[in-house]
Protein backbone atom coordinates (compact mmCIF):
# COMPACT_ATOMS: atom_id res chain seq x y z
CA UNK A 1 60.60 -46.27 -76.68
CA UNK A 2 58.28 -49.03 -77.72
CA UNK A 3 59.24 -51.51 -74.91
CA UNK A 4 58.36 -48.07 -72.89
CA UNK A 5 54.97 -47.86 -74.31
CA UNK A 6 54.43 -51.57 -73.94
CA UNK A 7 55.32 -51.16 -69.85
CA UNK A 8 52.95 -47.98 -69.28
CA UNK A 9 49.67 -49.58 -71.46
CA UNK A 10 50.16 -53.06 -69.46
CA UNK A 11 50.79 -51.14 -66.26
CA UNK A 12 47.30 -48.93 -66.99
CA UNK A 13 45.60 -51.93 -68.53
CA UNK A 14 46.48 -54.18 -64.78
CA UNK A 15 45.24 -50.87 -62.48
CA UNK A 16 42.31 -50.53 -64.40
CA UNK A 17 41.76 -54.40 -63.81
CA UNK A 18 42.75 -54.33 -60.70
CA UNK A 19 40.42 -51.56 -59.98
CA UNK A 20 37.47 -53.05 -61.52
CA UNK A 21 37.64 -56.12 -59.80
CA UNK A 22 37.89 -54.14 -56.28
CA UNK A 23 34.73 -51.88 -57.64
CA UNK A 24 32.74 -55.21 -58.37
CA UNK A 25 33.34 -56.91 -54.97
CA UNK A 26 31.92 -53.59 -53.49
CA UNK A 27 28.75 -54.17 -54.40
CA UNK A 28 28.57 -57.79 -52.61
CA UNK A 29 26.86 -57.91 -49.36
CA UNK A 30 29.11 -59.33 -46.18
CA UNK A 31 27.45 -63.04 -45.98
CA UNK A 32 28.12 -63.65 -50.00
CA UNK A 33 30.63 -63.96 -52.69
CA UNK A 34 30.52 -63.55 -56.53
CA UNK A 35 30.31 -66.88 -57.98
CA UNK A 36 29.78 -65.53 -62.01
CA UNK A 37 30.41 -62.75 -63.91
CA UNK A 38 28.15 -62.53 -66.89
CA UNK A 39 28.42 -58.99 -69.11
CA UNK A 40 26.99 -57.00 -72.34
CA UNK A 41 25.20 -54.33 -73.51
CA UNK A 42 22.05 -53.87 -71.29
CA UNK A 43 20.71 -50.82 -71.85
CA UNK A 44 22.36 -50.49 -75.77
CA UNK A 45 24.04 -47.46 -74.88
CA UNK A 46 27.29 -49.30 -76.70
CA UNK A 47 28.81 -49.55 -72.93
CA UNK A 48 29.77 -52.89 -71.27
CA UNK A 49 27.69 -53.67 -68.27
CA UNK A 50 27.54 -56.52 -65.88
CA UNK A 51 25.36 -58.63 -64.37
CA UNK A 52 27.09 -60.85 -60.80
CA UNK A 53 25.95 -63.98 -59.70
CA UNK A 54 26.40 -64.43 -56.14
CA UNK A 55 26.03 -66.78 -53.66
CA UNK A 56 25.49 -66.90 -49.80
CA UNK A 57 28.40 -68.48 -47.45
CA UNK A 58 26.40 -69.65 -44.23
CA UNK A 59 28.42 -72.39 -43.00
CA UNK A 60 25.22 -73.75 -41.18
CA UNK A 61 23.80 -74.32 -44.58
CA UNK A 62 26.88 -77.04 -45.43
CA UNK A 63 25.39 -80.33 -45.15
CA UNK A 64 26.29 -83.60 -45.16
CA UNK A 65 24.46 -85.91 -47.45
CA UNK A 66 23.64 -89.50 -47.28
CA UNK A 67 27.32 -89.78 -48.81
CA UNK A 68 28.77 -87.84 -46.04
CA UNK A 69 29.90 -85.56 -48.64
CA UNK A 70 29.32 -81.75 -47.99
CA UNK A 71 26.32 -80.10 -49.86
CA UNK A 72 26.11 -76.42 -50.27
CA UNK A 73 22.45 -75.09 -50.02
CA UNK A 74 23.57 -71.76 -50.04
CA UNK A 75 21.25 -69.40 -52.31
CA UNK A 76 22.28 -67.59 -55.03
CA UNK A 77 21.32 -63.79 -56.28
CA UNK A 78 21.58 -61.44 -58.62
CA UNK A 79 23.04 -57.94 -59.00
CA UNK A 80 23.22 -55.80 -62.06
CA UNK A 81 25.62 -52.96 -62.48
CA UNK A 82 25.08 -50.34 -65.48
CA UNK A 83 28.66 -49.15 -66.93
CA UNK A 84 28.44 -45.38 -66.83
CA UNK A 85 31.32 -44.07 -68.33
CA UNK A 86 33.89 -46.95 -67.09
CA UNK A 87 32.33 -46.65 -63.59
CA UNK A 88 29.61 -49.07 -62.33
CA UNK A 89 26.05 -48.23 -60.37
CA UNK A 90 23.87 -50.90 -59.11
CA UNK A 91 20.67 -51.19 -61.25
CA UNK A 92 19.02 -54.11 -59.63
CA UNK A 93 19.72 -56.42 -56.66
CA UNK A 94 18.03 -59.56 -55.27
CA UNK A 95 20.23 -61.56 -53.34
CA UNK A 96 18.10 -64.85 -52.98
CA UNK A 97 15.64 -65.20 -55.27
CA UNK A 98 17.64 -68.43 -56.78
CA UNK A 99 17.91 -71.88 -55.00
CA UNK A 100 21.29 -73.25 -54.60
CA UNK A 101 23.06 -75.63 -57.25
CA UNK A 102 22.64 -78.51 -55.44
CA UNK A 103 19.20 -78.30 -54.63
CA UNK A 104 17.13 -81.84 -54.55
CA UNK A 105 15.55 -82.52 -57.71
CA UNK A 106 13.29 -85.09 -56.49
CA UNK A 107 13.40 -87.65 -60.19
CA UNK A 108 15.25 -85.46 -62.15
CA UNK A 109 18.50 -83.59 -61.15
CA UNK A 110 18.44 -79.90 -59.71
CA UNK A 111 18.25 -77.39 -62.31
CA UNK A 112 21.40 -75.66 -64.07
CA UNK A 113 21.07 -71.88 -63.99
CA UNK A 114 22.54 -70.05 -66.56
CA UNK A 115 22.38 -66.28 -67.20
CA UNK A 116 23.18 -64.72 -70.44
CA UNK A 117 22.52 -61.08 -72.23
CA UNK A 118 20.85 -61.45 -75.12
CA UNK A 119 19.77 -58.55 -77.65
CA UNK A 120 20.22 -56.02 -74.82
CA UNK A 121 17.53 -58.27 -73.10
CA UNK A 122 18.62 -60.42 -69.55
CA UNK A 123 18.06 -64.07 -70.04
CA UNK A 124 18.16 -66.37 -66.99
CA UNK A 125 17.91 -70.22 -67.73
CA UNK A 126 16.77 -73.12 -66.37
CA UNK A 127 18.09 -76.23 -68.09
CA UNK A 128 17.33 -79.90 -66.82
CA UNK A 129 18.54 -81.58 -69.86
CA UNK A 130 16.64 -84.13 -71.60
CA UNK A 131 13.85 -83.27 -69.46
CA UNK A 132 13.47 -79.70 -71.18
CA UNK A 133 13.88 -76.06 -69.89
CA UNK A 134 12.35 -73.32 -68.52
CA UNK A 135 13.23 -69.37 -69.72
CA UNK A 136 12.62 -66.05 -68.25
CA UNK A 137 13.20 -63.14 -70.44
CA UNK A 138 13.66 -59.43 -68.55
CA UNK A 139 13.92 -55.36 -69.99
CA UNK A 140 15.67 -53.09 -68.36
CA UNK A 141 12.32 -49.82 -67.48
CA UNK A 142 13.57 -47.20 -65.17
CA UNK A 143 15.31 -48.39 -62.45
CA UNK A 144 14.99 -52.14 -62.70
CA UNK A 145 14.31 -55.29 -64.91
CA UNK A 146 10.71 -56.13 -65.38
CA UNK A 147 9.49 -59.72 -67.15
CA UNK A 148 8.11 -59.48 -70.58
CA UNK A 149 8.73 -62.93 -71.63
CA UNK A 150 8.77 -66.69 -70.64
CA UNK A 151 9.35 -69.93 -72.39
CA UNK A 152 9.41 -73.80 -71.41
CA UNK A 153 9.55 -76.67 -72.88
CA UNK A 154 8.54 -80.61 -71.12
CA UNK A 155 10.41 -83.15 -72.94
CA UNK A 156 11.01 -86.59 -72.84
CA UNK A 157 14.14 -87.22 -74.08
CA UNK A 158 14.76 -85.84 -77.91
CA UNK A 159 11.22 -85.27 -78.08
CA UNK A 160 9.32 -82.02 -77.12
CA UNK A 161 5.91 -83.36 -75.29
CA UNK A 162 4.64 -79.41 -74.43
CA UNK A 163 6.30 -75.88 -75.45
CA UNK A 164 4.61 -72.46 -73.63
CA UNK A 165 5.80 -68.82 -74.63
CA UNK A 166 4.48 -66.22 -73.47
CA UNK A 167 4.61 -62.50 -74.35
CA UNK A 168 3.98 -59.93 -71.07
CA UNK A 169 3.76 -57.27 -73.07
CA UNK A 170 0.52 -58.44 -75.82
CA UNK A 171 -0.44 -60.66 -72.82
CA UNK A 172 -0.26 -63.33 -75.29
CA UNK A 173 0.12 -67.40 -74.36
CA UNK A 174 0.66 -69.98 -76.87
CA UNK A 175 0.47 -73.47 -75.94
CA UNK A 176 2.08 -76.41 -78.36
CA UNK A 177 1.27 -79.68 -77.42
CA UNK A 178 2.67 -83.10 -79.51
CA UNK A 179 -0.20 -85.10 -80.54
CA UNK A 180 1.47 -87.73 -81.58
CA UNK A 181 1.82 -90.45 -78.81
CA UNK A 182 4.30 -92.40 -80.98
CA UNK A 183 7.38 -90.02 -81.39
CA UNK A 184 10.56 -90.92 -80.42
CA UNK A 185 12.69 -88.87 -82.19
CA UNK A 186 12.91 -85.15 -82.67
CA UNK A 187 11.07 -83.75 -85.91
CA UNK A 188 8.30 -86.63 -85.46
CA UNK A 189 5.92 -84.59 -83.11
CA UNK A 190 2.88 -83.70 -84.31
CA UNK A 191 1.75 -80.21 -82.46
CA UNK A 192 -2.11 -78.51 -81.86
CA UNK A 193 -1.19 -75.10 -81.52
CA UNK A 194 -3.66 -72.98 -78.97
CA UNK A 195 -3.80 -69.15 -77.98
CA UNK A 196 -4.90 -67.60 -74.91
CA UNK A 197 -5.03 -64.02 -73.19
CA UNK A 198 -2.79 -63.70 -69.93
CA UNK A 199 -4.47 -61.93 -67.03
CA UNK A 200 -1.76 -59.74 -65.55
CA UNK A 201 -2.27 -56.15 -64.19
CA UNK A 202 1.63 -55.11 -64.15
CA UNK A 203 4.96 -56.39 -64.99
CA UNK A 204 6.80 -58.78 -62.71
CA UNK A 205 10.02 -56.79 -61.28
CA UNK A 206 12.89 -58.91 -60.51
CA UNK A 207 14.01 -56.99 -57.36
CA UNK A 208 10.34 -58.02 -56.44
CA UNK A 209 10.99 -61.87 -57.28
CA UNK A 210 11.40 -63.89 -53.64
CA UNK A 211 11.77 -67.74 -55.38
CA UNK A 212 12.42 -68.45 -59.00
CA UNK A 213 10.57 -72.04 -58.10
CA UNK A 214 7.63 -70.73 -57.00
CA UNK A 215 7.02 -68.68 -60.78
CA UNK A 216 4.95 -71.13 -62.54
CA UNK A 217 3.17 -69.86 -65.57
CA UNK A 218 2.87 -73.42 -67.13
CA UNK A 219 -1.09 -73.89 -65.99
């Protein structure tokens, strides 16, 4: 009876899988395929949602570098699916609003994107290691996820040179800036803090974003 039980929960648990995956792959556009699958609570209704990563598969867009090794410049995109009652419906879509992974980074290295759901909040992250990191923080309002925060930081190895945050929603900018010419290690900076108002009639919709590159709230 048990081995029984075992059989028909594995059996339910794989066509439930099975079923998911085929649900997710039906909200891809012909042209792309998923390349992450990132998922939590978006809209803290205590329901798993889940946020796809996708990427474009234009052949023409496969380059050779000065290597001769192939280079995928394929953009990347976002869709977000709300779990309504262990069913998905797309939320939000923008399927190339992010540069590809192996984008020239002209001194440094191309940034690494990483997407995370934290506090019911979507994060999406640009890292460029010991050269610091740029953050965009996004709520979920009616239909779609609109910007209400943004953080960077311009380092120079251990040391933090420049931090901005911003809040969309006070239309608040702080500005940190190390002081101290002679820090080379982290904890030595020496920061003048400054405030200033942001001038911004609406929130930023990420359906509505066309380049992640082109956002630059650091002036």
């Amino acid at each position: 009876m048990r081995q029984l039980m075992l059989t028909v929960i594995l059996f339910l648990t794989t066509a439930i899988l099975g079923q998911t995956k085929q649900e997710l792959t039906n909200f891809v556009p012909k042209g792309f395929v998923i390349s992450e699958k990132i998922t939590g609570d978006l809209n803290k209704d205590g329901l798993t949602d889940c946020v796809l990563i996708i990427k474009g598969t234009d052949k023409k867009k496969i380059i050779k570098d000065e290597d001769s090794e192939e280079v995928d410049l394929n953009r990347r995109g976002i869709i977000i699916l709300l779990n309504k009652n262990n069913h998905y419906e797309l939320t939000t879509k923008n399927y190339n609003c992010f540069s590809s992974a192996n984008e020239d980074g002209g001194v440094y290295f191309a940034p690494e994107l990483s997407i995370d759901i934290i506090k019911g909040n979507l994060s999406i992250h640009y890292g460029q290691g010991r050269y610091g990191f740029c953050r965009y923080t996004f709520r979920l309002h009616d239909s779609d996820f609109e910007l209400i925060g943004y953080d960077s930081s311009d380092d120079s190895g251990p040391v933090v040179n420049r931090e901005i945050s911003i809040n969309f929603l006070t239309k608040k900018k702080q500005i940190k800036e190390n002081t101290n010419e002679n820090a080379t290690e982290e904890g030595e900076e020496v920061f003048k803090e400054a405030w200033e108002k942001v001038q911004i009639d609406k929130l930023i919709k990420l359906s509505d974003i066309k380049d992640f590159d082109k956002l630059d709230f650091n002036n």
